[in-house]
PDB file of N, CA and C in Angstrom:
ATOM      1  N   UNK A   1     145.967  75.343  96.563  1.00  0.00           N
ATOM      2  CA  UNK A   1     146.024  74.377  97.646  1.00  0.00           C
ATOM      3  C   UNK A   1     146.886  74.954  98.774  1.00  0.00           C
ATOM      4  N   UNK A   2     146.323  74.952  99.939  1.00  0.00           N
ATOM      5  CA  UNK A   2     147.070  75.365 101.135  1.00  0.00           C
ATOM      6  C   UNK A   2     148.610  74.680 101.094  1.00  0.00           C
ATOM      7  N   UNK A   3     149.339  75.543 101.766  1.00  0.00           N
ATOM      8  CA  UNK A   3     150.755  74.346 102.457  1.00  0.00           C
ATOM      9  C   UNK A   3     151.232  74.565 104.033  1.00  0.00           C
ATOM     10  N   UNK A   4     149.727  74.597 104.314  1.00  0.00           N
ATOM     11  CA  UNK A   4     149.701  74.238 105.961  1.00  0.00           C
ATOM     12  C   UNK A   4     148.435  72.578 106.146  1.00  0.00           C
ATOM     13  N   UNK A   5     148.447  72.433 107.143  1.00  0.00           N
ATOM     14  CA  UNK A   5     147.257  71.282 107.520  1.00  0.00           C
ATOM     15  C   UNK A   5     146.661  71.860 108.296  1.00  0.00           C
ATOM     16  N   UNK A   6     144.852  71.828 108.652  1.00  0.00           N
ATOM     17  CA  UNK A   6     144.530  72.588 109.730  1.00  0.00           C
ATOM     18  C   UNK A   6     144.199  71.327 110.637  1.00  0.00           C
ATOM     19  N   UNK A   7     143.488  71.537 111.490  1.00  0.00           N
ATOM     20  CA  UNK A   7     142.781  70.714 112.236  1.00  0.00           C
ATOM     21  C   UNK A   7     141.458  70.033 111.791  1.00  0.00           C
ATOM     22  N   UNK A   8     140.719  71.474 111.017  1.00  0.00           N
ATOM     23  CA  UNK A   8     139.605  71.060 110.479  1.00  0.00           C
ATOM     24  C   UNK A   8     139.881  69.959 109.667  1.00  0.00           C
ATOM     25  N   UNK A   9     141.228  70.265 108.878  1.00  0.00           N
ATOM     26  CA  UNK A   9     141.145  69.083 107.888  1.00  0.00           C
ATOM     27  C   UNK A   9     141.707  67.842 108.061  1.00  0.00           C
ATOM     28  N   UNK A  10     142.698  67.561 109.238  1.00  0.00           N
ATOM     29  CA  UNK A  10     142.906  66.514 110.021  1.00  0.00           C
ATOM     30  C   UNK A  10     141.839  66.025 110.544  1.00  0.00           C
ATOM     31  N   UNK A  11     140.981  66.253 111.278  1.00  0.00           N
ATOM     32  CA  UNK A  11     139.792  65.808 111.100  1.00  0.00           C
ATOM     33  C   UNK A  11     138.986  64.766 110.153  1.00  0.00           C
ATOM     34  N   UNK A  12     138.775  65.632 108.957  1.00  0.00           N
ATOM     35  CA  UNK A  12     138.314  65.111 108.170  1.00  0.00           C
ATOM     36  C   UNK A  12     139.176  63.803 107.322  1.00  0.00           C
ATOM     37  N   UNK A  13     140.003  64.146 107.795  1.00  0.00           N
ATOM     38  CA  UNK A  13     141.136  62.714 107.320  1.00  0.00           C
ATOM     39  C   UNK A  13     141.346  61.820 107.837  1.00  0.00           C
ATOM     40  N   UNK A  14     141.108  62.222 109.404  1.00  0.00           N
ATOM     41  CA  UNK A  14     140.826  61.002 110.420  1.00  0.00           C
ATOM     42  C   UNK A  14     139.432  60.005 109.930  1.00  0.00           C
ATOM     43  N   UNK A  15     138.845  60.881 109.714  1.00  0.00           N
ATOM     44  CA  UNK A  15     137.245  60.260 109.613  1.00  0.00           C
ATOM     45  C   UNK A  15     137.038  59.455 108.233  1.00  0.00           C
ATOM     46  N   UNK A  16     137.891  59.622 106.990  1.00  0.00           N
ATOM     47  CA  UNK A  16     138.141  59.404 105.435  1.00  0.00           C
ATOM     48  C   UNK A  16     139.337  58.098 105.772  1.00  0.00           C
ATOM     49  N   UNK A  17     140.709  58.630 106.766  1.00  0.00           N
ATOM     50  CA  UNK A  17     141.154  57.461 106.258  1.00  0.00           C
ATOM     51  C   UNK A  17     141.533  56.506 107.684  1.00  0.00           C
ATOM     52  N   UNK A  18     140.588  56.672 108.653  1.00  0.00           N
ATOM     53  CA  UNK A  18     141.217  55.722 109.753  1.00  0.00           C
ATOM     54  C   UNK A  18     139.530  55.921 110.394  1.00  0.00           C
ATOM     55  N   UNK A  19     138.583  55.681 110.119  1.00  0.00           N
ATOM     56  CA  UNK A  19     137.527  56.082 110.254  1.00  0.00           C
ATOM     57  C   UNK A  19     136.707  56.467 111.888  1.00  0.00           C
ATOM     58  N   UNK A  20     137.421  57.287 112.199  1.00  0.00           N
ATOM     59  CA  UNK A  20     137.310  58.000 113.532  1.00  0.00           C
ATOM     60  C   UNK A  20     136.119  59.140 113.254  1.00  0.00           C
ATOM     61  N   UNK A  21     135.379  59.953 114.241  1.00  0.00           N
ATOM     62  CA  UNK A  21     134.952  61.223 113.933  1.00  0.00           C
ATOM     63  C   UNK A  21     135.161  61.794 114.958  1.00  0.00           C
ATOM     64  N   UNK A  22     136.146  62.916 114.742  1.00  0.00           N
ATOM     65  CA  UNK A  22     136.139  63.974 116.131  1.00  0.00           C
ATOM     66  C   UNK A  22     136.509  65.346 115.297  1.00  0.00           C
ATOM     67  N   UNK A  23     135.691  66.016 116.506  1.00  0.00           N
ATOM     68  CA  UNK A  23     135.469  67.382 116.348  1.00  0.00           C
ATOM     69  C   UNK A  23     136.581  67.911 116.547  1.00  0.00           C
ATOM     70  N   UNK A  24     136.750  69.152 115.370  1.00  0.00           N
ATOM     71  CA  UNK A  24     138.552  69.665 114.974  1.00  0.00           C
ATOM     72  C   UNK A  24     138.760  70.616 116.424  1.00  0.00           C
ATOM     73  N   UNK A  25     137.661  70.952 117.100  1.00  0.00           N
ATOM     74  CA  UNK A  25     138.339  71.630 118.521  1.00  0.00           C
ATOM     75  C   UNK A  25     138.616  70.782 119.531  1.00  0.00           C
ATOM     76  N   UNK A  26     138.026  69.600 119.229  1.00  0.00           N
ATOM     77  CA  UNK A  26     138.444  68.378 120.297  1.00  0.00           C
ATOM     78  C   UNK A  26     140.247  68.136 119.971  1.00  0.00           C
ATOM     79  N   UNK A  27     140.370  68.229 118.550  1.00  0.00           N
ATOM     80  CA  UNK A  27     141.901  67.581 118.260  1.00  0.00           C
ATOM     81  C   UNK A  27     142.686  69.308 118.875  1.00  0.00           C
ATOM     82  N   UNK A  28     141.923  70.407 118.825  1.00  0.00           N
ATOM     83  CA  UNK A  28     142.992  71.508 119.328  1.00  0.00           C
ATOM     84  C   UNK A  28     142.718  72.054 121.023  1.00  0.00           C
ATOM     85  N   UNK A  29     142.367  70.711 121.257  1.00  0.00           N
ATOM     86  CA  UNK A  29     142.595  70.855 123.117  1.00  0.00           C
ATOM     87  C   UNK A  29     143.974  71.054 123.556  1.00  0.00           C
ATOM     88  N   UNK A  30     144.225  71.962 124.178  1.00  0.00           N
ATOM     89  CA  UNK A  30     145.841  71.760 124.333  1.00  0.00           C
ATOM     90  C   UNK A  30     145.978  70.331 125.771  1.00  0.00           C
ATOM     91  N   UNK A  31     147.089  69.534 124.918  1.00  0.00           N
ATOM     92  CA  UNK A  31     146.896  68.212 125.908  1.00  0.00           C
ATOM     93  C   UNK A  31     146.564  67.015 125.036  1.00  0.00           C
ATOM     94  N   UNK A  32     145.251  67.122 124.023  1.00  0.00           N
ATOM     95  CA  UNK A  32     144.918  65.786 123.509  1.00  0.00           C
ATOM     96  C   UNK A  32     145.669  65.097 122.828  1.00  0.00           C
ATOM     97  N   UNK A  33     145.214  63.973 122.883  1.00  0.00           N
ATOM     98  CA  UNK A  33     145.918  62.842 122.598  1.00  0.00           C
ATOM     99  C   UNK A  33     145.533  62.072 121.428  1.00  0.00           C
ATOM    100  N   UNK A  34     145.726  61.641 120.584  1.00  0.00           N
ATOM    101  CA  UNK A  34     145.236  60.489 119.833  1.00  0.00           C
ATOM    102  C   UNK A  34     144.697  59.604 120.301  1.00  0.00           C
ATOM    103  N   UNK A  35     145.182  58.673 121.419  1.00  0.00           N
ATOM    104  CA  UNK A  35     145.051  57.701 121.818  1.00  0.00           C
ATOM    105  C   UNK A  35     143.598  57.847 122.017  1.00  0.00           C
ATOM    106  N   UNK A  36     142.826  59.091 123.199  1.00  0.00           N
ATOM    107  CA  UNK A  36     141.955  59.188 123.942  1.00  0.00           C
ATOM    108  C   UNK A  36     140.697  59.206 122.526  1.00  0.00           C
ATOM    109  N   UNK A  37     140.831  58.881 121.019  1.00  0.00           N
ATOM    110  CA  UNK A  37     139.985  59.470 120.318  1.00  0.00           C
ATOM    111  C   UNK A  37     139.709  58.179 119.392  1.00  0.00           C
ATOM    112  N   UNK A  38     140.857  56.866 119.858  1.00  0.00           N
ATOM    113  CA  UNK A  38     140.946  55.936 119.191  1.00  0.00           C
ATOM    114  C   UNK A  38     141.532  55.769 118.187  1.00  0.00           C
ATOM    115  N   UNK A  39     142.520  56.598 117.729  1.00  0.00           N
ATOM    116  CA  UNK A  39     143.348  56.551 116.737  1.00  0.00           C
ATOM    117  C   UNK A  39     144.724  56.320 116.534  1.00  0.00           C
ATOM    118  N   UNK A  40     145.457  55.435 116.197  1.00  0.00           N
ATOM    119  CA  UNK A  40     146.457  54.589 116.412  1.00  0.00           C
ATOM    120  C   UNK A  40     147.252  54.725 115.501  1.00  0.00           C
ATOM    121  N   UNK A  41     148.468  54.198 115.540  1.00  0.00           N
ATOM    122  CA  UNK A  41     149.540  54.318 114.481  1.00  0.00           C
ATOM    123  C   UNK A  41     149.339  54.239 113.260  1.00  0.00           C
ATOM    124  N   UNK A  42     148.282  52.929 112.873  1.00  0.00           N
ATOM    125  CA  UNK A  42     148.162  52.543 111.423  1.00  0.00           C
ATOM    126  C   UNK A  42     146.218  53.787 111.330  1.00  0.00           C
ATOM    127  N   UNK A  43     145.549  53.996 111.850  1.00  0.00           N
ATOM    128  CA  UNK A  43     145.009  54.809 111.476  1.00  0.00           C
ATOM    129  C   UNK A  43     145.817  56.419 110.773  1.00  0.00           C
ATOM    130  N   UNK A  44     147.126  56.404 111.761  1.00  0.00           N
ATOM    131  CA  UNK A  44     147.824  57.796 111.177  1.00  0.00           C
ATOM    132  C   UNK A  44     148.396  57.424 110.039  1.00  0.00           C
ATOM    133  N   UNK A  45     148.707  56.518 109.461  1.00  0.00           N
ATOM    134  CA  UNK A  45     149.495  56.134 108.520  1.00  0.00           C
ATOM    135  C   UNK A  45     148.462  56.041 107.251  1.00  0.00           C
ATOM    136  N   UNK A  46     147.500  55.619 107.584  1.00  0.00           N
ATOM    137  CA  UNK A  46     146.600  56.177 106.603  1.00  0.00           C
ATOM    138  C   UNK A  46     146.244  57.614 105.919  1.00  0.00           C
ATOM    139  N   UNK A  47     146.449  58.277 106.988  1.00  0.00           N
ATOM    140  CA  UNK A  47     146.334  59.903 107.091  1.00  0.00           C
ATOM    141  C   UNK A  47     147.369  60.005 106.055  1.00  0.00           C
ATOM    142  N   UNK A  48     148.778  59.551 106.897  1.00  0.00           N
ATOM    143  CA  UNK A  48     149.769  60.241 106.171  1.00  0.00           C
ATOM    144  C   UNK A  48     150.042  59.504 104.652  1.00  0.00           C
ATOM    145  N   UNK A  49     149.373  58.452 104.408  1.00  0.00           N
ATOM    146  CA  UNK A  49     149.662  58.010 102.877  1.00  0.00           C
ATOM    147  C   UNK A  49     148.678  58.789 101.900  1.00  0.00           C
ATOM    148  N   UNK A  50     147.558  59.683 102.479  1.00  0.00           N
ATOM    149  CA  UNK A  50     146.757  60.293 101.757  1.00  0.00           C
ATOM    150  C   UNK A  50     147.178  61.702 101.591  1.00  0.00           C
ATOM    151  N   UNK A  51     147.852  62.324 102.457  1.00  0.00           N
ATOM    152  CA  UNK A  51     148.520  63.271 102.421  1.00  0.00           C
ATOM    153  C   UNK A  51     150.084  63.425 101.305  1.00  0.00           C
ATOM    154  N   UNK A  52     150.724  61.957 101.752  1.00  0.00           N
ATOM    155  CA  UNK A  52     151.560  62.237 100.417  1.00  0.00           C
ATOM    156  C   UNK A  52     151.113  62.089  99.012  1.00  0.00           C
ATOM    157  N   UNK A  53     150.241  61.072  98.926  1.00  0.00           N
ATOM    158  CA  UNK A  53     149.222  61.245  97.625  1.00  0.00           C
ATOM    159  C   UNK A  53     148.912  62.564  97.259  1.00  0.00           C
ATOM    160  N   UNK A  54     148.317  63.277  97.545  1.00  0.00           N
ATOM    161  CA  UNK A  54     147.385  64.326  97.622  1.00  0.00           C
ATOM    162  C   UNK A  54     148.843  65.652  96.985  1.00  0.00           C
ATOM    163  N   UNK A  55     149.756  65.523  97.866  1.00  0.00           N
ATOM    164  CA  UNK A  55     150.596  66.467  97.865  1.00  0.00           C
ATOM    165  C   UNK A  55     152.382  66.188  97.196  1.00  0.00           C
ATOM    166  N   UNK A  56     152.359  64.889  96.723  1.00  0.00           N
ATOM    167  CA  UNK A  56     153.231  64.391  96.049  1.00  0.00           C
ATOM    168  C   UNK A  56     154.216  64.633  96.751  1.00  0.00           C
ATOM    169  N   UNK A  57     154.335  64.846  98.331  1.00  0.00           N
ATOM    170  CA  UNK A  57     155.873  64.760  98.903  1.00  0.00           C
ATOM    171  C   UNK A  57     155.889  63.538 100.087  1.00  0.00           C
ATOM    172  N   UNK A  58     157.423  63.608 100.349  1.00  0.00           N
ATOM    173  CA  UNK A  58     157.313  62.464 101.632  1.00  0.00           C
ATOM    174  C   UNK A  58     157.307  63.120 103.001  1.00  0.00           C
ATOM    175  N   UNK A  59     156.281  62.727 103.718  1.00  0.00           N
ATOM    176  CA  UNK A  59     155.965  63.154 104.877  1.00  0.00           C
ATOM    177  C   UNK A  59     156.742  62.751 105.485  1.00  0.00           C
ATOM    178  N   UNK A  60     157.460  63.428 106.876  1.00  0.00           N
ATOM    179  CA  UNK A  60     158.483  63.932 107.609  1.00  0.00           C
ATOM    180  C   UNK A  60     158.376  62.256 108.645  1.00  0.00           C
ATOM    181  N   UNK A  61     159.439  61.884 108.688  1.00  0.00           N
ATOM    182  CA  UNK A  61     159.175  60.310 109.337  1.00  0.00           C
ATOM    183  C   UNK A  61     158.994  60.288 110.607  1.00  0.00           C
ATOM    184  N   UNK A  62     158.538  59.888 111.219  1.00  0.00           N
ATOM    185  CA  UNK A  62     157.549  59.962 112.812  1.00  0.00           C
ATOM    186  C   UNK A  62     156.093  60.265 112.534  1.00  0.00           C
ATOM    187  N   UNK A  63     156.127  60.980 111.456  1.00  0.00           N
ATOM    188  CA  UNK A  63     154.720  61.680 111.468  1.00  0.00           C
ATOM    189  C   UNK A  63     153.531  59.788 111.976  1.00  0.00           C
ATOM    190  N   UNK A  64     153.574  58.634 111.340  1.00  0.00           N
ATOM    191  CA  UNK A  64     152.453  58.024 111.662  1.00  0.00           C
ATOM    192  C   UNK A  64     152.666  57.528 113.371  1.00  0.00           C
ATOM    193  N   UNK A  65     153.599  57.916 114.268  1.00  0.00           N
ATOM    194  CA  UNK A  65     153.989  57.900 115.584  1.00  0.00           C
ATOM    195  C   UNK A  65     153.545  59.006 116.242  1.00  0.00           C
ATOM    196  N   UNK A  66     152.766  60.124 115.937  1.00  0.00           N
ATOM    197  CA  UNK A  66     152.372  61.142 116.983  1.00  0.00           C
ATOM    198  C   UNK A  66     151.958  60.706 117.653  1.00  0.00           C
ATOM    199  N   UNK A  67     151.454  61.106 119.127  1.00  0.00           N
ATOM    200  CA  UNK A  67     151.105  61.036 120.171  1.00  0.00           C
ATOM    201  C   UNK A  67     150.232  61.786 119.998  1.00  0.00           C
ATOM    202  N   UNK A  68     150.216  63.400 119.876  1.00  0.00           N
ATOM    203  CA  UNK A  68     149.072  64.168 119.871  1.00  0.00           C
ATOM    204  C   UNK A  68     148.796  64.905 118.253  1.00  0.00           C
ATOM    205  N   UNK A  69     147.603  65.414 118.511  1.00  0.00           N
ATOM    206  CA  UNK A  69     147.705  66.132 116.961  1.00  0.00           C
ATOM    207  C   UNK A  69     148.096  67.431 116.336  1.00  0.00           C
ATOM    208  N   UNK A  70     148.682  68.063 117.624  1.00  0.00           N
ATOM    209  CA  UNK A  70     149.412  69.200 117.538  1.00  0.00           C
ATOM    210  C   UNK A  70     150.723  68.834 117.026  1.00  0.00           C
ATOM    211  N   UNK A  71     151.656  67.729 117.417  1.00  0.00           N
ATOM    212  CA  UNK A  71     152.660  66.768 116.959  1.00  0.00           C
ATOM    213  C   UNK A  71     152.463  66.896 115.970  1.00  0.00           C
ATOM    214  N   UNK A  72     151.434  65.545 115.637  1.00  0.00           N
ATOM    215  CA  UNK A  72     151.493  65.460 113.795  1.00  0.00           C
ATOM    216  C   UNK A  72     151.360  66.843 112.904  1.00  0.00           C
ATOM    217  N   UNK A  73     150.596  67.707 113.321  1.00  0.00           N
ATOM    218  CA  UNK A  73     150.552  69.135 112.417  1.00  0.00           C
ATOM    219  C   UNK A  73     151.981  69.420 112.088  1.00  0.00           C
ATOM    220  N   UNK A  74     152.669  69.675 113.476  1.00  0.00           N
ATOM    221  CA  UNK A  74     154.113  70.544 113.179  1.00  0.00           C
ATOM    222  C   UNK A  74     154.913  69.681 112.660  1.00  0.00           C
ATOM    223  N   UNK A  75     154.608  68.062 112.537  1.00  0.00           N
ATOM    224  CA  UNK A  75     155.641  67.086 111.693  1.00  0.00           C
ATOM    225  C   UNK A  75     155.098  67.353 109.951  1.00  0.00           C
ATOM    226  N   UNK A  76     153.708  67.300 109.919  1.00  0.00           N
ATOM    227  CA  UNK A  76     153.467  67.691 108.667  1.00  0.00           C
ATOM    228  C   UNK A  76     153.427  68.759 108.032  1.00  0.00           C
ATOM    229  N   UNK A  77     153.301  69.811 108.707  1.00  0.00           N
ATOM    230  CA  UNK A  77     153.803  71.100 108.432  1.00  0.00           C
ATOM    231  C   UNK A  77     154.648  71.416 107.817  1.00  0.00           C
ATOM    232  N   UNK A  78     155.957  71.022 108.754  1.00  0.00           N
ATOM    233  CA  UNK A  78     157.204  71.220 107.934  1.00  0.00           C
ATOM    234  C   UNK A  78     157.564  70.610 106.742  1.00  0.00           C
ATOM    235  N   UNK A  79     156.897  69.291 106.791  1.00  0.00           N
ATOM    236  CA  UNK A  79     156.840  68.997 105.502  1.00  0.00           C
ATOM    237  C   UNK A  79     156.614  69.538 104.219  1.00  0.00           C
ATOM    238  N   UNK A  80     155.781  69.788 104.178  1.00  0.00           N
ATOM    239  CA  UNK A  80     154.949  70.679 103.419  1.00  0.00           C
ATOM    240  C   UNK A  80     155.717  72.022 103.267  1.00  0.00           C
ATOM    241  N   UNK A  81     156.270  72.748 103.887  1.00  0.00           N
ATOM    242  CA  UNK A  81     156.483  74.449 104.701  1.00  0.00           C
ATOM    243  C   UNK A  81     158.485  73.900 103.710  1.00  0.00           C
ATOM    244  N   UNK A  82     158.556  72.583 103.730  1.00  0.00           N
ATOM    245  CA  UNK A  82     160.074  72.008 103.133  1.00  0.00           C
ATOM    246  C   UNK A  82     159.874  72.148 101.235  1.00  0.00           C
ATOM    247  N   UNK A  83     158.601  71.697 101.179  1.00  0.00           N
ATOM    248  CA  UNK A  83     158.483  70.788 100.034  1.00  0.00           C
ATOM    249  C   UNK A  83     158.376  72.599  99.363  1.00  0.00           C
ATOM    250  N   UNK A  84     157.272  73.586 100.097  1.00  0.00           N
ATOM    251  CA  UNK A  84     156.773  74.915  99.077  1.00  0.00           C
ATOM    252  C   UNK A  84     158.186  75.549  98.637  1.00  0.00           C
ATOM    253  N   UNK A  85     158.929  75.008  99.600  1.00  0.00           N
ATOM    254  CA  UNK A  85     160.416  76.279  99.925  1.00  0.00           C
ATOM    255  C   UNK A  85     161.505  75.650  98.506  1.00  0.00           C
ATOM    256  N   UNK A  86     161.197  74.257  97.937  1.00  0.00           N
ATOM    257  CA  UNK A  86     161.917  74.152  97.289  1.00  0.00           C
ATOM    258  C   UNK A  86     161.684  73.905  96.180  1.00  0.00           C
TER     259      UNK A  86
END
């Protein structure tokens, strides 16, 4: 199992747990937004409760507050990049 997040698979998590569909080069526009894609706090919070499921750690707090999805990567990232290191 990876211990990065890509886009591709943010994506697909958008679409699984906040049921959005956007294309993973749409989320790596430099600039985009969540907002512009319809995806909202409690859609991210979905994301991020499937992600700590999935990966048995606690995701980095702000993470369901991004603004963009370059944000949430580097909030969940480190998460993850925290959790391999220890």
């Amino acid at each position: 199992m990876s211990n990065t997040l890509s886009y591709p698979e943010l994506a697909a998590l958008l679409q699984a747990r906040a049921g959005v569909t956007v294309e993973p080069s749409a989320l790596e526009r430099p600039g985009a937004q969540f907002d512009e894609f319809g995806v909202d706090s409690l859609g991210l919070l979905g994301v991020v409760g499937e992600l700590e499921n999935r990966h048995s750690l606690k995701v980095t707090s702000g993470a369901e507050s991004a603004k963009s999805p370059a944000e949430f990567l580097q909030l969940v990232n480190s998460s993850l990049s925290a959790k391999a290191g220890a």
